[in-house]
Protein backbone atom coordinates (compact mmCIF):
# COMPACT_ATOMS: atom_id res chain seq x y z
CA UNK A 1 21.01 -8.38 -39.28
CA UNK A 2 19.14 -10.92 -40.78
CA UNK A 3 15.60 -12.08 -39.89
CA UNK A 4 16.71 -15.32 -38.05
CA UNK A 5 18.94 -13.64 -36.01
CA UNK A 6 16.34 -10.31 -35.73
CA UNK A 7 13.97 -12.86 -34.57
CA UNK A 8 16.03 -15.08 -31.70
CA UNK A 9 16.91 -11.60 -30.48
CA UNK A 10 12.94 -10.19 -30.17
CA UNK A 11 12.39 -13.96 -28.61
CA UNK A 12 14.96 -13.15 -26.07
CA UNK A 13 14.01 -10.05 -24.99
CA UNK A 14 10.55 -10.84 -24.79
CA UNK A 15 11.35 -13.89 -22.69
CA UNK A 16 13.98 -11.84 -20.48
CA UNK A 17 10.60 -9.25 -19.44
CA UNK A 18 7.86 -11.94 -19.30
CA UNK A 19 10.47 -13.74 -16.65
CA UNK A 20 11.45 -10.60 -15.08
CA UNK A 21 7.68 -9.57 -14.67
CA UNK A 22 6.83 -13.27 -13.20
CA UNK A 23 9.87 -12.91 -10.85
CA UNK A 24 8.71 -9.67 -9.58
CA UNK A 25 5.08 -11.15 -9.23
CA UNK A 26 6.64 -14.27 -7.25
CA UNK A 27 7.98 -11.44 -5.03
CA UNK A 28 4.86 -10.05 -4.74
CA UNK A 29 2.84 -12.66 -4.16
CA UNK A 30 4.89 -14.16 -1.32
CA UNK A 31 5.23 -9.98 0.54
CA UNK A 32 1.00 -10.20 0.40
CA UNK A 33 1.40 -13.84 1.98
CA UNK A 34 3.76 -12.55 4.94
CA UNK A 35 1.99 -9.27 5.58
CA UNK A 36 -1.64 -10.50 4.74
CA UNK A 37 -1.89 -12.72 7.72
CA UNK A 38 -5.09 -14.21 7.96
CA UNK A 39 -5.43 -12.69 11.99
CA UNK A 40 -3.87 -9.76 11.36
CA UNK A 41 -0.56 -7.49 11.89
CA UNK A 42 0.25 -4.00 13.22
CA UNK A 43 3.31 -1.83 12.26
CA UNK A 44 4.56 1.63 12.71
CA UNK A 45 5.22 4.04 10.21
CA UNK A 46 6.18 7.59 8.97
CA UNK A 47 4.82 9.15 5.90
CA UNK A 48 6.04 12.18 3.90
CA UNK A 49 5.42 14.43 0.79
CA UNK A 50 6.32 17.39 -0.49
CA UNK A 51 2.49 18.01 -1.09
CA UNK A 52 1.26 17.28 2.67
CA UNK A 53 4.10 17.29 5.02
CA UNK A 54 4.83 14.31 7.20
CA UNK A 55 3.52 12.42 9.91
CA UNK A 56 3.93 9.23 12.19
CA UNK A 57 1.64 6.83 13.13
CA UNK A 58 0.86 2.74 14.04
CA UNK A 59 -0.94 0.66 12.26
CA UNK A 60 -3.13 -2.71 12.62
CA UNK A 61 -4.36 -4.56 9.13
CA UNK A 62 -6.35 -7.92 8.49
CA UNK A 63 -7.36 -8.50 4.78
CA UNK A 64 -8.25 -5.45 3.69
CA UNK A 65 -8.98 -3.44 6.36
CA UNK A 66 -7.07 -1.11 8.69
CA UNK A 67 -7.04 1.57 11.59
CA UNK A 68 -4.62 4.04 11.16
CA UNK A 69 -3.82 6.38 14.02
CA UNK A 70 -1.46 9.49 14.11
CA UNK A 71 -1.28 12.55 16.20
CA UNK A 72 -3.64 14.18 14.20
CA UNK A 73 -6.50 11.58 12.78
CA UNK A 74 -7.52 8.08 13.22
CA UNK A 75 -9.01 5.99 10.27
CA UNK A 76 -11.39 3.16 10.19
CA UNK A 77 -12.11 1.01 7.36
CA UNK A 78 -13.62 -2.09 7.25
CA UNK A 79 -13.11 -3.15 3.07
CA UNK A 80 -15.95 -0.60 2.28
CA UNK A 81 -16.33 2.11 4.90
CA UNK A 82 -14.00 4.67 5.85
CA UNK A 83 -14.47 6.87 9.46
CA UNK A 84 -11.79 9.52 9.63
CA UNK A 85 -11.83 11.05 13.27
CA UNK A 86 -9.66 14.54 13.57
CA UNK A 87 -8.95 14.79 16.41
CA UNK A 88 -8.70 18.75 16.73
CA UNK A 89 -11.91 19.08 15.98
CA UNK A 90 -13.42 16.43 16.79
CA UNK A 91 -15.20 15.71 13.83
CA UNK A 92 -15.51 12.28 12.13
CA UNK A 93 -16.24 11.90 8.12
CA UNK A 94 -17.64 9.00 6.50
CA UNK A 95 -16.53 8.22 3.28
CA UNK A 96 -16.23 5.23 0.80
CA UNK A 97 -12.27 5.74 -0.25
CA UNK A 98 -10.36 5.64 -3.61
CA UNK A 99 -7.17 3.54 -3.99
CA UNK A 100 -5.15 6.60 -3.08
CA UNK A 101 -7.06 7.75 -0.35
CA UNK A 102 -6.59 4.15 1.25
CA UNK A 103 -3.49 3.96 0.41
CA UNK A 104 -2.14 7.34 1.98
CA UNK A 105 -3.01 5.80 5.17
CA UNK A 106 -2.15 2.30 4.62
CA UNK A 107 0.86 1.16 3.12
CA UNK A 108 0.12 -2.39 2.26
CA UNK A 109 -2.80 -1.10 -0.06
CA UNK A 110 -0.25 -2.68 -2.80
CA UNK A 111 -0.83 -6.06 -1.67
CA UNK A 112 -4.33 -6.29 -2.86
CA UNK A 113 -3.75 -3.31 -6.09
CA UNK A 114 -0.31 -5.06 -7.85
CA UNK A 115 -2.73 -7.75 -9.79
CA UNK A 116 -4.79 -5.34 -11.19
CA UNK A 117 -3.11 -3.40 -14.42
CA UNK A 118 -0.40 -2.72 -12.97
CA UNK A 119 3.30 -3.75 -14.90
CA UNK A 120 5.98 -4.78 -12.52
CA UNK A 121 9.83 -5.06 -12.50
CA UNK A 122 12.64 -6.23 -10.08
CA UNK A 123 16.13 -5.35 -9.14
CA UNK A 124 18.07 -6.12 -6.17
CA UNK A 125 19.66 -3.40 -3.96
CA UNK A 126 21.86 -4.81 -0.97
CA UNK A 127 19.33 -6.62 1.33
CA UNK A 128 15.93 -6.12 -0.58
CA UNK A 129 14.08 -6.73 -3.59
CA UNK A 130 13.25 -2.96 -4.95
CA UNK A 131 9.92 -3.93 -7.24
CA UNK A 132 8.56 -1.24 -9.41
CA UNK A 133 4.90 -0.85 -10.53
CA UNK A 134 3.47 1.23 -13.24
CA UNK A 135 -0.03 1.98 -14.15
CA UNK A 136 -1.12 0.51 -17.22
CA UNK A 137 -3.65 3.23 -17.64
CA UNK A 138 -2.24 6.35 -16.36
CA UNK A 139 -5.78 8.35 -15.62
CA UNK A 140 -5.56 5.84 -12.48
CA UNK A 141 -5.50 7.28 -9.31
CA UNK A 142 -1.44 5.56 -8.29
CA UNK A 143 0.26 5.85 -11.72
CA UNK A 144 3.88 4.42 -10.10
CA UNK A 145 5.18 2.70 -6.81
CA UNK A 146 9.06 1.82 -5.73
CA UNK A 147 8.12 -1.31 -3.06
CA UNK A 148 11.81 -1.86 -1.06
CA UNK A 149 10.99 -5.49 0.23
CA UNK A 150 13.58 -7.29 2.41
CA UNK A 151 15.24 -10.39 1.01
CA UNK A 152 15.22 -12.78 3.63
CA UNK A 153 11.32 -11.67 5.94
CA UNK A 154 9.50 -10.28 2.19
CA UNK A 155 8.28 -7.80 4.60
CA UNK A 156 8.33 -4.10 2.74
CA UNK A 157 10.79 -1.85 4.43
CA UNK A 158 9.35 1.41 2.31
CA UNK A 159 6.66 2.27 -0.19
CA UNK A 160 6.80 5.33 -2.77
CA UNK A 161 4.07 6.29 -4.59
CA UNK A 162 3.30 9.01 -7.29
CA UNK A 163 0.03 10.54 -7.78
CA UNK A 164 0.11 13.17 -10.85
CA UNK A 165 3.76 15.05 -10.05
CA UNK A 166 3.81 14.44 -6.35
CA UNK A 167 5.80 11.56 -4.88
CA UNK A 168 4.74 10.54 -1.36
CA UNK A 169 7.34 8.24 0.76
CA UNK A 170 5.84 5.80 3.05
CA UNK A 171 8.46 3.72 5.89
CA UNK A 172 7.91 1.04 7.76
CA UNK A 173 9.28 -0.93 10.68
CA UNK A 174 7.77 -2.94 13.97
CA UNK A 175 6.10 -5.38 11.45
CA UNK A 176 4.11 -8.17 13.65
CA UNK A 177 1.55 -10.36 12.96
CA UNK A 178 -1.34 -10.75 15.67
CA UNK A 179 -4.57 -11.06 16.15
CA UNK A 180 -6.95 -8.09 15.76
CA UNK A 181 -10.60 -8.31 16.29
CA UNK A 182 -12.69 -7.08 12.90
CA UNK A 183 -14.37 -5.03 15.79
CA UNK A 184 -11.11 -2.73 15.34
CA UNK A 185 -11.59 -1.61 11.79
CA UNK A 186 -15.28 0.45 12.48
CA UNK A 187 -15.70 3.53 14.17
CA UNK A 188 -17.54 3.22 17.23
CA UNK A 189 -19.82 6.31 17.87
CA UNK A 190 -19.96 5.23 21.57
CA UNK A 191 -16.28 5.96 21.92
CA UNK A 192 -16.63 9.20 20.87
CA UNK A 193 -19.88 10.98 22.11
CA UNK A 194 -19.03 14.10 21.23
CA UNK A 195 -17.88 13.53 17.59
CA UNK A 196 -19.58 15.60 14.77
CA UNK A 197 -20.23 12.90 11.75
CA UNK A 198 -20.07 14.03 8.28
CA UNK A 199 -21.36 11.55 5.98
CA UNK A 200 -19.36 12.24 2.33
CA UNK A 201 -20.80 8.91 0.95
């Protein structure tokens, strides 16, 4: 092969990822525009890993905060400040969260995470856009996520995420935007008299 020919074919390539990345980006971009609603939204979900089990829950977002509930805990965070309230015990922790502490609980995490070192691709599979995202530095906390976003609402259907070796599966459905109150996203000690606070900060 000679070098004009080696050369059209490295331009190619290079063109075919740069476009592929942007395309996946585009996707991206307009998914964090449809869930990221300025009021707010609430959804249910299930979670699952081989790690931790599973669980069900609802959840309400706005920006960067959510509230989380399942049968188990409910989670407060208002874009600094986490409050997780077990139930059981009635104990409530207080915590400032990594990425994949947030994200265990929330599933749109991504929106605000997919612009920061992470490299994306795209593919199509029947009615959504499957984007994948790796880490550009792997010591981060989410080295790799599989987004399944629907074609027609960009509103993500499922979000898998690997930590180290273990793979945790995130689905979603009741998507709806509404208005939430910032009030939502705080733990109020006066709903919960009773509750032991541990402060992990």
């Amino acid at each position: 092969m000679n070098m004009k020919k080696f050369a059209f074919l490295f331009l190619s390539l290079l063109l075919s990822c740069t476009m592929q990345a942007q395309t996946a980006n585009q996707v991206l971009d307009r998914c964090a525009s449809v869930i990221g609603h300025k009021s707010g939204a609430s959804a249910s979900f299930r979670i699952s890993s081989e790690k931790y089990g599973s669980t069900n829950g609802t959840i309400a977002i706005k920006g960067n905060k959510f509230r989380a509930t399942t049968p188990q805990v409910i989670v407060w965070y208002n874009g600094k400040t986490q409050w997780s309230y077990m139930k059981k015990t009635r104990e409530v922790s207080i915590s400032n969260p990594t990425e994949a502490q947030q994200m265990s609980m929330n599933p749109y995490t991504f929106i605000h995470i997919y612009k920061t070192g992470y490299q994306a691709s795209l593919k199509k599979s029947g009615a959504d856009y499957i984007v994948h995202l790796i880490a550009v530095n792997q010591k981060r906390t989410v080295q790799e996520l599989y987004l399944d976003i629907n074609r027609n609402s960009y509103i993500p259907r499922q979000v898998r995420m690997r930590q180290g070796k273990t793979w945790s599966t995130i689905t979603v459905n009741n998507f709806r935007s509404k208005n939430i109150p910032n009030s939502l996203f705080s733990f109020n000690s006066k709903d919960y008299p009773q509750a032991e606070v541990i402060d992990l900060r």
